[in-house]
C-alpha atoms as a PDB file:
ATOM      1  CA  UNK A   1     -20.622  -1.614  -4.660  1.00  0.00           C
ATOM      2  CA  UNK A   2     -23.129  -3.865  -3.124  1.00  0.00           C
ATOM      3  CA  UNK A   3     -25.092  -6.279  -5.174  1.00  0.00           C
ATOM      4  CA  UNK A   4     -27.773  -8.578  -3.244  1.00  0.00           C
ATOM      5  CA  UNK A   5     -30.516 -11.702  -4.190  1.00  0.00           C
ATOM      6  CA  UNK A   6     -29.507 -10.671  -8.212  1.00  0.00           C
ATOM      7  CA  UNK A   7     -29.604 -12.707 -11.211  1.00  0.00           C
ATOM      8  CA  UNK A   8     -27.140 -12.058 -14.010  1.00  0.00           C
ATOM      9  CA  UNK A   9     -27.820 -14.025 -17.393  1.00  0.00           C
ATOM     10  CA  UNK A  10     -25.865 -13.993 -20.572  1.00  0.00           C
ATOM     11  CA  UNK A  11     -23.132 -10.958 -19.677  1.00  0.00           C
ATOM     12  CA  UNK A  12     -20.200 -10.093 -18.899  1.00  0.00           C
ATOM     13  CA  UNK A  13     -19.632  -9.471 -15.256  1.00  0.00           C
ATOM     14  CA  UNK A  14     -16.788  -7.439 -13.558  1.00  0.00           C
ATOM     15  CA  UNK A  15     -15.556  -8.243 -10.131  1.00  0.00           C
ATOM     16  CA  UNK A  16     -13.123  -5.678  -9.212  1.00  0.00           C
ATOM     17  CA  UNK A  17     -14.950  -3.125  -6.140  1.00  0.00           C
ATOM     18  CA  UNK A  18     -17.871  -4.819  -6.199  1.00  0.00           C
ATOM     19  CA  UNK A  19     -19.555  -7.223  -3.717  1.00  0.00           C
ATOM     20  CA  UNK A  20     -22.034  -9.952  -4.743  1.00  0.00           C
ATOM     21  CA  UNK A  21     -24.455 -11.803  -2.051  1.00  0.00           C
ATOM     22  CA  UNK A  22     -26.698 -14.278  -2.921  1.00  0.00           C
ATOM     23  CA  UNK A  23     -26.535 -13.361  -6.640  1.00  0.00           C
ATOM     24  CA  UNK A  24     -27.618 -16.062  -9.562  1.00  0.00           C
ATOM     25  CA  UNK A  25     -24.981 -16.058 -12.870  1.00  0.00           C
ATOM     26  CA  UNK A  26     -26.558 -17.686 -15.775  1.00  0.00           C
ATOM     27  CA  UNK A  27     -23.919 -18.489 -18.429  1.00  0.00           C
ATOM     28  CA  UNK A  28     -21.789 -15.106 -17.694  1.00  0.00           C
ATOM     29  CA  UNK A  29     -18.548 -14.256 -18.569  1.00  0.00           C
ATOM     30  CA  UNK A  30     -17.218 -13.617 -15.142  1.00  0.00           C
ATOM     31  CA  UNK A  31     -13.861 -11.168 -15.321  1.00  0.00           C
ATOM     32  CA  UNK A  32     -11.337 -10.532 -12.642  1.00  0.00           C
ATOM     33  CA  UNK A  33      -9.079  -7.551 -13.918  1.00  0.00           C
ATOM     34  CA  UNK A  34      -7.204  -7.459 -10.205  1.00  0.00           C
ATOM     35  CA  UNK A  35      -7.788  -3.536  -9.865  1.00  0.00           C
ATOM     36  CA  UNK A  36      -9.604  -3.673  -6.672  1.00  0.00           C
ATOM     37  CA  UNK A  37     -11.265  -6.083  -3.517  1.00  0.00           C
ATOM     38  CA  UNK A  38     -13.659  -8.352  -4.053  1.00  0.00           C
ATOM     39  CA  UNK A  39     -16.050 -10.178  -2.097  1.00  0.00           C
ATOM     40  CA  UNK A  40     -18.595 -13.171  -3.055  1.00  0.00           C
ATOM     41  CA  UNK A  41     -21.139 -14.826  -0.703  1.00  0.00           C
ATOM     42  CA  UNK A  42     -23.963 -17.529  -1.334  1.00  0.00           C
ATOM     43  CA  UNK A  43     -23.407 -17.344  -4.880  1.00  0.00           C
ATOM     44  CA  UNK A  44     -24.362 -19.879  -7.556  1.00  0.00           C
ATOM     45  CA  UNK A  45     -22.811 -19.630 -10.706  1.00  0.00           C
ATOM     46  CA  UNK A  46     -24.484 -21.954 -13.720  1.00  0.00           C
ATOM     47  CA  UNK A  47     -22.250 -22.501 -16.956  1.00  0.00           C
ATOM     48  CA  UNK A  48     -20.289 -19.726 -15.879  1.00  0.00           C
ATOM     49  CA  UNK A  49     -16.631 -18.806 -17.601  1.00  0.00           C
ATOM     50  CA  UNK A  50     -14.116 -17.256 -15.744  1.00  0.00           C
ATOM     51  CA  UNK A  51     -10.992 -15.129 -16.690  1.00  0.00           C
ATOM     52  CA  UNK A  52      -7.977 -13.215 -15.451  1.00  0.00           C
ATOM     53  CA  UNK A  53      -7.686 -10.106 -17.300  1.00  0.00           C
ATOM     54  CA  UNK A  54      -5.386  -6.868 -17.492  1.00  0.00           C
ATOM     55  CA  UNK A  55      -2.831  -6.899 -14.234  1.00  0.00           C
ATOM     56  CA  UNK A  56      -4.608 -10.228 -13.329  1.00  0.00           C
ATOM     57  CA  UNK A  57      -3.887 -12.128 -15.675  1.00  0.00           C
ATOM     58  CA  UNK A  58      -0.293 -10.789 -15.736  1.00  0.00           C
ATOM     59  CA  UNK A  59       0.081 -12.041 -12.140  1.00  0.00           C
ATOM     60  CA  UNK A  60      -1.075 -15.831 -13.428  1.00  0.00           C
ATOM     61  CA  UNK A  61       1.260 -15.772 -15.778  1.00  0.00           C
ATOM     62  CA  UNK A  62       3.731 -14.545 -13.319  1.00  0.00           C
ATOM     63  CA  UNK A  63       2.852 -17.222 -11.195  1.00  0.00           C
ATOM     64  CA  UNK A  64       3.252 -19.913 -14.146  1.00  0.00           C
ATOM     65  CA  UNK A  65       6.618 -18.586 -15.000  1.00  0.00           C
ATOM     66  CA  UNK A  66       7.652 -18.786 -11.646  1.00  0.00           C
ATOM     67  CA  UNK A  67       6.492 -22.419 -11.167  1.00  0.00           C
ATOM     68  CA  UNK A  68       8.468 -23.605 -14.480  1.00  0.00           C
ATOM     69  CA  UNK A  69      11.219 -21.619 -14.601  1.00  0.00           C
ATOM     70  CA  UNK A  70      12.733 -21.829 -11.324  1.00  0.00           C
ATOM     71  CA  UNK A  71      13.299 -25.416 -10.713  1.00  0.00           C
ATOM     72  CA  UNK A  72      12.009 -26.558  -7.271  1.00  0.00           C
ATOM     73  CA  UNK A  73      12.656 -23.251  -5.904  1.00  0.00           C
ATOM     74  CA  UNK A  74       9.573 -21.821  -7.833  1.00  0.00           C
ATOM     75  CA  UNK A  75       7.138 -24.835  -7.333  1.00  0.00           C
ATOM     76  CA  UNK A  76       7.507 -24.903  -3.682  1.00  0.00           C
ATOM     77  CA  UNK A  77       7.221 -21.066  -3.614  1.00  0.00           C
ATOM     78  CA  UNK A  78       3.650 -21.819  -5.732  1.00  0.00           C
ATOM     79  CA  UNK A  79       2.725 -24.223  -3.732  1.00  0.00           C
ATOM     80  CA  UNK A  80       3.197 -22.725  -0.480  1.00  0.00           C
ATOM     81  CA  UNK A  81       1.300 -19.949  -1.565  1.00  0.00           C
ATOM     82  CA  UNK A  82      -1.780 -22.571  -3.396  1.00  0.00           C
ATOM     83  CA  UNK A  83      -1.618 -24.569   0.749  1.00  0.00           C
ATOM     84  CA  UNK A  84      -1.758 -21.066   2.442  1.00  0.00           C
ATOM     85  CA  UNK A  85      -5.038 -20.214  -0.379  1.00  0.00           C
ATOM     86  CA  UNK A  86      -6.131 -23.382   0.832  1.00  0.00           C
ATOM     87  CA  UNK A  87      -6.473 -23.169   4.216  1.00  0.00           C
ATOM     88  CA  UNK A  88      -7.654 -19.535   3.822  1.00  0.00           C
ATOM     89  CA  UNK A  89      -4.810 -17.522   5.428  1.00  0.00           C
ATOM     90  CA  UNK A  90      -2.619 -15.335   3.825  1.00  0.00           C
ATOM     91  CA  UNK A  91       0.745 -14.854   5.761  1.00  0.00           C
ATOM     92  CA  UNK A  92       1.993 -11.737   6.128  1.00  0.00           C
ATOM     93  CA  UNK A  93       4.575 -12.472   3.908  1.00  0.00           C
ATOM     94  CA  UNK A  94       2.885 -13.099   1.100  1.00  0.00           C
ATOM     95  CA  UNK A  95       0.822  -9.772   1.071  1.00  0.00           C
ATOM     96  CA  UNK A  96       3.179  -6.663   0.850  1.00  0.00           C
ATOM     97  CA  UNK A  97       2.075  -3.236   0.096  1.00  0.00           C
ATOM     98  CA  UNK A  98       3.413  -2.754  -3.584  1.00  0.00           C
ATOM     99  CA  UNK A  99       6.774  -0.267  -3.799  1.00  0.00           C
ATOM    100  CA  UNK A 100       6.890   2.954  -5.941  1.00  0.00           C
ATOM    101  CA  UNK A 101       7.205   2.373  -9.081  1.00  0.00           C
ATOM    102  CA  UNK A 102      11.277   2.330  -9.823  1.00  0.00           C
ATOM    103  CA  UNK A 103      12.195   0.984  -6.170  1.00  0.00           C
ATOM    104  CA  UNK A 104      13.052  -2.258  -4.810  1.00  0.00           C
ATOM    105  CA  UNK A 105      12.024  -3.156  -1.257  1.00  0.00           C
ATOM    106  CA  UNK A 106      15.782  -4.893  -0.821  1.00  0.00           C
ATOM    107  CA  UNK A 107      14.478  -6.332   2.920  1.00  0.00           C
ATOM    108  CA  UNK A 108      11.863  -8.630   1.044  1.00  0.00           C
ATOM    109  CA  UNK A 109      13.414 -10.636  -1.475  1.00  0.00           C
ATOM    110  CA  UNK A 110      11.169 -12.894  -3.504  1.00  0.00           C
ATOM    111  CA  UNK A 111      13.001 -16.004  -3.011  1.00  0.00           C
ATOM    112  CA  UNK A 112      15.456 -16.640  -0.709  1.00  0.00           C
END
């Protein structure tokens, strides 16, 4: 859903399927559950908090875990992935269409 030239003040504010142009957020709670696309444009966000929630937040900690706990296997993984996020491409590589739930896609392993 499209939101445009909005202001948003003291609430809680969902991102997932929604678009937001030239919106004002006044000391929100901004929440990113990862469900569904989002897009932001001329925004200004004033003593705003953001969070991961639900699936997204799973996917940070993912990300942490992966960093920590796989020597410098896992932190060059993360950063390649932060410099890609950085330069605003994603590689195809990176973004996969999930499996079915129960499979493995055995021609894509996470590291190699």
């Amino acid at each position: 859903m499209l939101l445009k030239d909005q202001t948003f003040e003291s609430q809680d504010v969902h991102l997932d399927f929604m678009e937001y142009q030239r919106c004002t957020f006044n000391n929100c709670k901004v929440l990113y559950s990862g469900y569904g696309p989002v897009r932001l444009g001329e925004n200004t966000f004033n003593s705003c908090q953001f969070y991961f929630v639900d699936g997204a937040r799973h996917t940070m900690e993912f990300l942490s875990d992966l960093y920590h706990g796989l020597g410098d296997t896992g932190r060059d993984l993360i950063e390649d992935a932060f410099d890609n996020i950085r330069s605003g491409r994603m590689t195809p590589e990176l973004i996969k269409e999930e499996p079915s739930p129960g499979t493995h896609d055995e021609g894509s392993p996470l590291l190699q």
